[in-house]
PDB file of N, CA and C in Angstrom:
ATOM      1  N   UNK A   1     103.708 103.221 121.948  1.00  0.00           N
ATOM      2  CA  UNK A   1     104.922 102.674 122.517  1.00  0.00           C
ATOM      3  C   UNK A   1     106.099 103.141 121.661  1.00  0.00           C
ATOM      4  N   UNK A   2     107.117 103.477 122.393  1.00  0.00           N
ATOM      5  CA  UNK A   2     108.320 103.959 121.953  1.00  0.00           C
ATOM      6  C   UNK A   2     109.037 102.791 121.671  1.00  0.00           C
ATOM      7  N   UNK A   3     110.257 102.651 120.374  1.00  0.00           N
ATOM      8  CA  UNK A   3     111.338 102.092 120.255  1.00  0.00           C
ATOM      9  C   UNK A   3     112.419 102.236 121.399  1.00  0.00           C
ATOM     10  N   UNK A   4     112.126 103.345 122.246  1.00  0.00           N
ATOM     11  CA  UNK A   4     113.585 103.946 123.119  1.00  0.00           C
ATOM     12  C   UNK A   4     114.878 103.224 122.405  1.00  0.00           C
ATOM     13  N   UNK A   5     115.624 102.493 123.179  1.00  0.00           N
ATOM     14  CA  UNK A   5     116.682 102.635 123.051  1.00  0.00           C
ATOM     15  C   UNK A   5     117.309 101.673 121.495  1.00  0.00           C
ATOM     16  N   UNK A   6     115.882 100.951 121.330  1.00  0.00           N
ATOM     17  CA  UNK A   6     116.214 100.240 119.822  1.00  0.00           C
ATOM     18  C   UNK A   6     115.921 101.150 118.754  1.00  0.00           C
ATOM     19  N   UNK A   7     116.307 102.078 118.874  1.00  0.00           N
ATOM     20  CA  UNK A   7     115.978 103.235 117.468  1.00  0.00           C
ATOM     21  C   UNK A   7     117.059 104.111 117.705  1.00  0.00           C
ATOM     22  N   UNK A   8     117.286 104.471 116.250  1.00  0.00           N
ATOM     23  CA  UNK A   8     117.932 105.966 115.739  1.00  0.00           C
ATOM     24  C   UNK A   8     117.274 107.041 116.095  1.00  0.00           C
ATOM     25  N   UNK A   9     116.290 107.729 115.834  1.00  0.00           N
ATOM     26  CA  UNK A   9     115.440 108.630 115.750  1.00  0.00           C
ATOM     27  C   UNK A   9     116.091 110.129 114.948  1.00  0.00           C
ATOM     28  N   UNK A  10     115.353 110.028 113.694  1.00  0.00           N
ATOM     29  CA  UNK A  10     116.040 111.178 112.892  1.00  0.00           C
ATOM     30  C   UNK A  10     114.351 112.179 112.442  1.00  0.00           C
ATOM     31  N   UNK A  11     114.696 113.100 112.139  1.00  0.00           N
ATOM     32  CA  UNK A  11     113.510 114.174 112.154  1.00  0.00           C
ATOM     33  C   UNK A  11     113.039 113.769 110.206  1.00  0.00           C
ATOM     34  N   UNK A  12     111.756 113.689 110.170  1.00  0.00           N
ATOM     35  CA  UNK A  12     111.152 113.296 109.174  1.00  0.00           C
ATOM     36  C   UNK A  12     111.731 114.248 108.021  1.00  0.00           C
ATOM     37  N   UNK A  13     111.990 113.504 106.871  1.00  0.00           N
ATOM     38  CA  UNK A  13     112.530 114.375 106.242  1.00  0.00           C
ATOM     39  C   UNK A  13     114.021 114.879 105.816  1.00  0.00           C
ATOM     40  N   UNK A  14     114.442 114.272 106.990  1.00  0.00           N
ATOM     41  CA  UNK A  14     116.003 114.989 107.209  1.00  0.00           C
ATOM     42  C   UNK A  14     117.072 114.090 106.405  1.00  0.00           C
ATOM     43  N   UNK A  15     117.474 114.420 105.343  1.00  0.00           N
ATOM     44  CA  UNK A  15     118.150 113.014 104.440  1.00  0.00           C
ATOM     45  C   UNK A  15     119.445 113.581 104.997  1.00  0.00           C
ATOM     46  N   UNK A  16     120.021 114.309 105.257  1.00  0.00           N
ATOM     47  CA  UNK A  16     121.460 114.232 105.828  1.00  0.00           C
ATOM     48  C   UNK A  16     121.534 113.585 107.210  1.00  0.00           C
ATOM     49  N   UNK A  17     120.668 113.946 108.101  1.00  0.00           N
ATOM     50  CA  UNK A  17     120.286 113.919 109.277  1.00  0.00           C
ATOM     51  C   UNK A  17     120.223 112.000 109.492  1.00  0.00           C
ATOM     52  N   UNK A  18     119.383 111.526 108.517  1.00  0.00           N
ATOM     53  CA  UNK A  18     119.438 110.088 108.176  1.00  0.00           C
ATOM     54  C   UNK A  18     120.404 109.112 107.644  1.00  0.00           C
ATOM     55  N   UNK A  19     121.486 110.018 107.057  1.00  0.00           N
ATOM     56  CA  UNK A  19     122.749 110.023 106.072  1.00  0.00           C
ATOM     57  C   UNK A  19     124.020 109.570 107.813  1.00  0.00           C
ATOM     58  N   UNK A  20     123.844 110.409 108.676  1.00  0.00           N
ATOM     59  CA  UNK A  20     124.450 110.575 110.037  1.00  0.00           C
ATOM     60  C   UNK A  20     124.048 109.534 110.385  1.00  0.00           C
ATOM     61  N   UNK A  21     122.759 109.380 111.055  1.00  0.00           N
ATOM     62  CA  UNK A  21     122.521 108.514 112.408  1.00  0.00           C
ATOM     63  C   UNK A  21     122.864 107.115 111.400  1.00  0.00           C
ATOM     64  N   UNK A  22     122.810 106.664 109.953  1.00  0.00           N
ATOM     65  CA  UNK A  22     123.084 105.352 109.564  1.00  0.00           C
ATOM     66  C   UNK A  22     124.480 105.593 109.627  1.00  0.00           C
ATOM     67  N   UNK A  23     125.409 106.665 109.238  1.00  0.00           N
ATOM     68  CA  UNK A  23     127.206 105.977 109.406  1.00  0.00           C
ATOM     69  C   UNK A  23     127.573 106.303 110.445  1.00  0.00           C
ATOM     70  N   UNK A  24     126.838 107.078 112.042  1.00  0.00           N
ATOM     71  CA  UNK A  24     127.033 106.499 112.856  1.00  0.00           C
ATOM     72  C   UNK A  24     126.670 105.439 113.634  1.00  0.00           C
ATOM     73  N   UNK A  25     125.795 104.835 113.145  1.00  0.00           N
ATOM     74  CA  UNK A  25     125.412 102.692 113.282  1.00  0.00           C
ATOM     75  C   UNK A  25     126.302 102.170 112.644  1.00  0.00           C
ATOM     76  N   UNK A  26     126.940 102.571 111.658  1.00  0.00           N
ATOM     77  CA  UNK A  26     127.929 101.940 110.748  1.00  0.00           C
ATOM     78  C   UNK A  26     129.313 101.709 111.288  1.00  0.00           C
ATOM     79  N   UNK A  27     129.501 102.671 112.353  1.00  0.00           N
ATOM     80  CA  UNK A  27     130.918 103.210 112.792  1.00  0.00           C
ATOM     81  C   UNK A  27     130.948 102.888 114.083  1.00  0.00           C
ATOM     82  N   UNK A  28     129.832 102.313 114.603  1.00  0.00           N
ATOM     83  CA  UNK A  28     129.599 101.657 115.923  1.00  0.00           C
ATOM     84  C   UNK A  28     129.470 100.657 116.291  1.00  0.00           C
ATOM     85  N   UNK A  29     130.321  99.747 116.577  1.00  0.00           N
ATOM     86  CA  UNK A  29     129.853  97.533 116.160  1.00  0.00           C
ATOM     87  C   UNK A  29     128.932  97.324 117.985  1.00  0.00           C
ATOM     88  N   UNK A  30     129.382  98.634 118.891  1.00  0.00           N
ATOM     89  CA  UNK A  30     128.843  98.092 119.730  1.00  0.00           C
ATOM     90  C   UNK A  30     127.438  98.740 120.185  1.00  0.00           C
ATOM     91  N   UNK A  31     127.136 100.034 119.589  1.00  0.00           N
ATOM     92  CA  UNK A  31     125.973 100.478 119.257  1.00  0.00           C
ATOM     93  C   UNK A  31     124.978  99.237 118.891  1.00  0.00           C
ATOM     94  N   UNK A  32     125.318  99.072 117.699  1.00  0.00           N
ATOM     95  CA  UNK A  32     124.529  98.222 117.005  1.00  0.00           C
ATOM     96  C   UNK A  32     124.517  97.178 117.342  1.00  0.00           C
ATOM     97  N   UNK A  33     125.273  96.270 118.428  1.00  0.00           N
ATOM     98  CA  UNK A  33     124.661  95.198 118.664  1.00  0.00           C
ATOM     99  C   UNK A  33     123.690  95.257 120.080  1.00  0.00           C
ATOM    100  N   UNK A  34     124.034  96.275 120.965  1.00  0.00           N
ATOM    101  CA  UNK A  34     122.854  96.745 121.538  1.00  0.00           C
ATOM    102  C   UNK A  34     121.672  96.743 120.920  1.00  0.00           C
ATOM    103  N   UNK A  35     121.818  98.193 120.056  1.00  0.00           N
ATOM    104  CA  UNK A  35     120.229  98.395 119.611  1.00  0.00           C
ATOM    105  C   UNK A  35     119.619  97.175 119.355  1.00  0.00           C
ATOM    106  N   UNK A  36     120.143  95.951 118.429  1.00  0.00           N
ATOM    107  CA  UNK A  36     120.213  95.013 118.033  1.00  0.00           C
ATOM    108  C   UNK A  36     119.394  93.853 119.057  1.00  0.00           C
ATOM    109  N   UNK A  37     120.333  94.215 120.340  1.00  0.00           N
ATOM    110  CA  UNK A  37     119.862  92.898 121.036  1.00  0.00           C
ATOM    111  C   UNK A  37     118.443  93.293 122.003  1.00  0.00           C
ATOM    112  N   UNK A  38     118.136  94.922 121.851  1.00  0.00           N
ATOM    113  CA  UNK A  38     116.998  95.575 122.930  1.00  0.00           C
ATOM    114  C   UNK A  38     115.720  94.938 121.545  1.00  0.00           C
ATOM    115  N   UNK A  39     116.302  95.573 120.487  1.00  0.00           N
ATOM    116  CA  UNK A  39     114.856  95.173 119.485  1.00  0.00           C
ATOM    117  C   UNK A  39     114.631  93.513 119.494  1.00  0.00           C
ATOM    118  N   UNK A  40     115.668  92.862 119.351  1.00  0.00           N
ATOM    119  CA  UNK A  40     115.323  91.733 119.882  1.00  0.00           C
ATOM    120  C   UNK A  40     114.425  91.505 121.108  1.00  0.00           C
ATOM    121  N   UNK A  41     114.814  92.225 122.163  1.00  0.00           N
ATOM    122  CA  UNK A  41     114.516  91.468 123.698  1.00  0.00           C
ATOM    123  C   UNK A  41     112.516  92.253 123.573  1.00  0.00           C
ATOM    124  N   UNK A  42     112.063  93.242 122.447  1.00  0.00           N
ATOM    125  CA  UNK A  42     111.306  93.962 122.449  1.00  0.00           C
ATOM    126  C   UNK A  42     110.157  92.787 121.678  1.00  0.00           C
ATOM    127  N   UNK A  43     110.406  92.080 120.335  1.00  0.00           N
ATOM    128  CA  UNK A  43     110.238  91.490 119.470  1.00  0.00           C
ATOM    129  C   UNK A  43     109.528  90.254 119.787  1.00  0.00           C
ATOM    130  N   UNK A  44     110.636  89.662 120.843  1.00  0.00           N
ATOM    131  CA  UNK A  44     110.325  88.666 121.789  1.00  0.00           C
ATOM    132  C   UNK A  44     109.253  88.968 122.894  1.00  0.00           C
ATOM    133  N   UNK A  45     109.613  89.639 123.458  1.00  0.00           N
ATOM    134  CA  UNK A  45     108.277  90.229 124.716  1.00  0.00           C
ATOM    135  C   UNK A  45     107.167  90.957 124.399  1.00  0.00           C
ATOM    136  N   UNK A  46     107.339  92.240 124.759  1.00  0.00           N
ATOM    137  CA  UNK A  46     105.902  93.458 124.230  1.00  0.00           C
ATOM    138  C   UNK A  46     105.402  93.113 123.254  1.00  0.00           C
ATOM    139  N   UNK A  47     106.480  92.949 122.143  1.00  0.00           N
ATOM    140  CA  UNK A  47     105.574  93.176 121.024  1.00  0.00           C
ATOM    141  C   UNK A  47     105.374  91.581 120.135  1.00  0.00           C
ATOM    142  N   UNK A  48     105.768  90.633 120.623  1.00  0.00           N
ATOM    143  CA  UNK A  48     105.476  89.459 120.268  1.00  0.00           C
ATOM    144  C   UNK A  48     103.646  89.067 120.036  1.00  0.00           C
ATOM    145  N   UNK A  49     103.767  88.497 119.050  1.00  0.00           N
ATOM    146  CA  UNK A  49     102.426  88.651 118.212  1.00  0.00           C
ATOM    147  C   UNK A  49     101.404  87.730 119.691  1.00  0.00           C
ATOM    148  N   UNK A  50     102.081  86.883 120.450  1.00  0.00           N
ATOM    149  CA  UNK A  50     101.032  86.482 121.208  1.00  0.00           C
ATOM    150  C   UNK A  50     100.281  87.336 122.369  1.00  0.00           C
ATOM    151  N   UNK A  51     100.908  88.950 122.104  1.00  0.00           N
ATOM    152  CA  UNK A  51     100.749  89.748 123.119  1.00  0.00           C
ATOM    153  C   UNK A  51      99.938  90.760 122.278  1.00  0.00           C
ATOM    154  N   UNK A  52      99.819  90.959 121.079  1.00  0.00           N
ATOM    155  CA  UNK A  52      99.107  91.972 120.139  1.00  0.00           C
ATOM    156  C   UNK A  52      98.282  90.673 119.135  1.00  0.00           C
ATOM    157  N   UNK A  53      98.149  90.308 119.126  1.00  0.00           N
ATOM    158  CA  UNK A  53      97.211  89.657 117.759  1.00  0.00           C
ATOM    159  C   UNK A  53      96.269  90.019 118.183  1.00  0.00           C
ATOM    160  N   UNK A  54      95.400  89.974 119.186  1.00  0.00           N
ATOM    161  CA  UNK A  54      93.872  90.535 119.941  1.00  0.00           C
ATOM    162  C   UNK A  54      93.289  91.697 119.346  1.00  0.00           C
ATOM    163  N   UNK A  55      94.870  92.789 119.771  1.00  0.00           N
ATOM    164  CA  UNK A  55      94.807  93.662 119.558  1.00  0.00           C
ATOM    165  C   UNK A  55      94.142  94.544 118.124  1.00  0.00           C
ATOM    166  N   UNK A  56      95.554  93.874 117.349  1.00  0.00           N
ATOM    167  CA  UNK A  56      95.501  93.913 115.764  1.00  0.00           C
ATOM    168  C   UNK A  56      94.526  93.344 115.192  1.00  0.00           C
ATOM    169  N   UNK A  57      94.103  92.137 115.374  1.00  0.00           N
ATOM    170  CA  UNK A  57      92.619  91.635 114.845  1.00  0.00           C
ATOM    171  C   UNK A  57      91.330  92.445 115.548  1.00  0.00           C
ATOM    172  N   UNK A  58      91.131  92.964 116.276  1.00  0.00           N
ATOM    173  CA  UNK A  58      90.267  94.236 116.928  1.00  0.00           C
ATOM    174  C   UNK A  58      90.282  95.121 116.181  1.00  0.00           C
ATOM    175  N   UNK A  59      91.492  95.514 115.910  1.00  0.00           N
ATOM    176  CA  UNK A  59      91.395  97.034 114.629  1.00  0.00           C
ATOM    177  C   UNK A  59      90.841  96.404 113.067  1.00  0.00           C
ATOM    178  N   UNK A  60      91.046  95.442 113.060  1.00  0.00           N
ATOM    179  CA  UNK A  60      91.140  95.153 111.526  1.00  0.00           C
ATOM    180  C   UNK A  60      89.409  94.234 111.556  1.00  0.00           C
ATOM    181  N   UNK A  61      88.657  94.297 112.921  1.00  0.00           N
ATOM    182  CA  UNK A  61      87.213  94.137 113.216  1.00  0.00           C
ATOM    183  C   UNK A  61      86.380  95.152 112.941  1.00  0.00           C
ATOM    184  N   UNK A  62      87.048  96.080 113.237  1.00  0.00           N
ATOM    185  CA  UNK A  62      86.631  97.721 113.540  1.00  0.00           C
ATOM    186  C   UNK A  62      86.725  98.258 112.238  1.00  0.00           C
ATOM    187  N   UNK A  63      87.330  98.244 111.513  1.00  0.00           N
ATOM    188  CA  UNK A  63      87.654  98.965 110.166  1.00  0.00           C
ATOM    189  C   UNK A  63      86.715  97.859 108.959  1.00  0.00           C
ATOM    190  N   UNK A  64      86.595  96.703 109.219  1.00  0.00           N
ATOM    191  CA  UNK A  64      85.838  95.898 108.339  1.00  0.00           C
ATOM    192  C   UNK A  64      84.059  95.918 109.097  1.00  0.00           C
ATOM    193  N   UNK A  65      83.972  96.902 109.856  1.00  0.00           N
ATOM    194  CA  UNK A  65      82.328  97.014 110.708  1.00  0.00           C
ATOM    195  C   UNK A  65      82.100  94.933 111.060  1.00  0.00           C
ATOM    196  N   UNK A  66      82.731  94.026 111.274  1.00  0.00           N
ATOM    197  CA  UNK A  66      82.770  92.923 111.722  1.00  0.00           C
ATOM    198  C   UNK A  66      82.602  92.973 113.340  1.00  0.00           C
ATOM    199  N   UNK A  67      81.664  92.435 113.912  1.00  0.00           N
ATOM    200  CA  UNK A  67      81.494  92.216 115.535  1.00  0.00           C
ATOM    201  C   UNK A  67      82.900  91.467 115.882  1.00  0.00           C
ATOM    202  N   UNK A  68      82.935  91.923 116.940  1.00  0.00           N
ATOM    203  CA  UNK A  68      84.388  91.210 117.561  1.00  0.00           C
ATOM    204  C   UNK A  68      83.862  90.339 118.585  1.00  0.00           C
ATOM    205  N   UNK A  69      84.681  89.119 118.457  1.00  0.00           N
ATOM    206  CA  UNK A  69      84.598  88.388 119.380  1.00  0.00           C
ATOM    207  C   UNK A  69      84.617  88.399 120.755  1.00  0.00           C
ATOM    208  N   UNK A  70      84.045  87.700 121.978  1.00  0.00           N
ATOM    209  CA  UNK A  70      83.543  88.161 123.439  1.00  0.00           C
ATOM    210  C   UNK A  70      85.287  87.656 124.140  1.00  0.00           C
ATOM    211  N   UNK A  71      85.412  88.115 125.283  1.00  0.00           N
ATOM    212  CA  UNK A  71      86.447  88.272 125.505  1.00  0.00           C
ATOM    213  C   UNK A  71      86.454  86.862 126.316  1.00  0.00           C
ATOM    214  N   UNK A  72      87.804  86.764 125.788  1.00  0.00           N
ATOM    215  CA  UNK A  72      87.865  84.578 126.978  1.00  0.00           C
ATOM    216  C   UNK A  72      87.790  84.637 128.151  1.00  0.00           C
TER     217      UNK A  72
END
Protein backbone atom coordinates (compact mmCIF):
# COMPACT_ATOMS: atom_id res chain seq x y z
CA UNK A 1 0.00 0.00 0.00
CA UNK A 2 1.01 3.38 -1.05
CA UNK A 3 1.12 6.63 1.16
CA UNK A 4 -0.25 8.49 -2.21
CA UNK A 5 -1.14 11.63 -1.41
CA UNK A 6 0.11 11.61 2.44
CA UNK A 7 3.78 11.48 1.39
CA UNK A 8 6.65 13.48 -0.02
CA UNK A 9 8.34 10.89 -1.95
CA UNK A 10 12.11 11.66 -2.43
CA UNK A 11 14.60 9.09 -4.20
CA UNK A 12 16.64 7.10 -1.54
CA UNK A 13 19.57 8.72 -0.86
CA UNK A 14 18.94 12.05 -2.25
CA UNK A 15 19.91 14.55 0.74
CA UNK A 16 19.30 17.64 -1.37
CA UNK A 17 16.39 16.13 -2.99
CA UNK A 18 15.10 15.58 0.84
CA UNK A 19 16.57 19.09 1.78
CA UNK A 20 13.58 20.34 -1.11
CA UNK A 21 10.57 18.27 -0.62
CA UNK A 22 11.00 19.27 3.53
CA UNK A 23 11.26 23.35 2.72
CA UNK A 24 8.77 22.80 0.33
CA UNK A 25 6.31 21.31 3.33
CA UNK A 26 7.78 24.11 5.16
CA UNK A 27 6.68 26.81 2.66
CA UNK A 28 3.32 25.25 2.25
CA UNK A 29 0.71 25.66 5.43
CA UNK A 30 -1.80 24.26 3.02
CA UNK A 31 0.14 21.35 1.63
CA UNK A 32 0.74 20.25 4.90
CA UNK A 33 -2.38 20.34 6.39
CA UNK A 34 -3.70 18.18 3.65
CA UNK A 35 -1.03 15.70 3.67
CA UNK A 36 -1.71 16.00 7.33
CA UNK A 37 -5.36 15.43 7.35
CA UNK A 38 -5.17 12.27 4.36
CA UNK A 39 -2.49 10.52 6.88
CA UNK A 40 -4.84 11.09 9.40
CA UNK A 41 -8.04 9.91 7.50
CA UNK A 42 -5.39 6.74 6.50
CA UNK A 43 -4.35 6.09 10.32
CA UNK A 44 -7.88 6.07 11.27
CA UNK A 45 -9.22 3.66 8.52
CA UNK A 46 -6.81 1.21 6.40
CA UNK A 47 -4.36 1.22 8.51
CA UNK A 48 -5.90 1.37 11.97
CA UNK A 49 -4.52 -1.41 14.10
CA UNK A 50 -8.14 -3.01 14.28
CA UNK A 51 -7.77 -3.63 10.55
CA UNK A 52 -3.96 -5.06 10.62
CA UNK A 53 -3.27 -6.59 14.05
CA UNK A 54 -4.33 -10.17 12.40
CA UNK A 55 -2.25 -9.34 9.99
CA UNK A 56 0.93 -8.27 11.91
CA UNK A 57 0.52 -10.94 14.56
CA UNK A 58 0.48 -13.61 11.48
CA UNK A 59 3.91 -12.37 10.42
CA UNK A 60 5.34 -12.22 13.76
CA UNK A 61 3.61 -16.26 13.99
CA UNK A 62 5.47 -17.03 10.95
CA UNK A 63 8.87 -15.72 11.78
CA UNK A 64 8.67 -17.19 15.50
CA UNK A 65 7.60 -20.98 13.57
CA UNK A 66 4.37 -20.46 16.26
CA UNK A 67 0.94 -22.09 14.77
CA UNK A 68 -1.45 -19.38 14.14
CA UNK A 69 -4.58 -19.24 15.36
CA UNK A 70 -7.95 -20.69 13.31
CA UNK A 71 -9.73 -18.03 11.75
CA UNK A 72 -13.15 -16.61 13.77
Amino acid sequence: MSAGEAATYIESGDLKGFAQGLADLLDDPERRASTGAIGVERIQGPLAWSHQSEKYVGVFDTLLHRPTAPAE
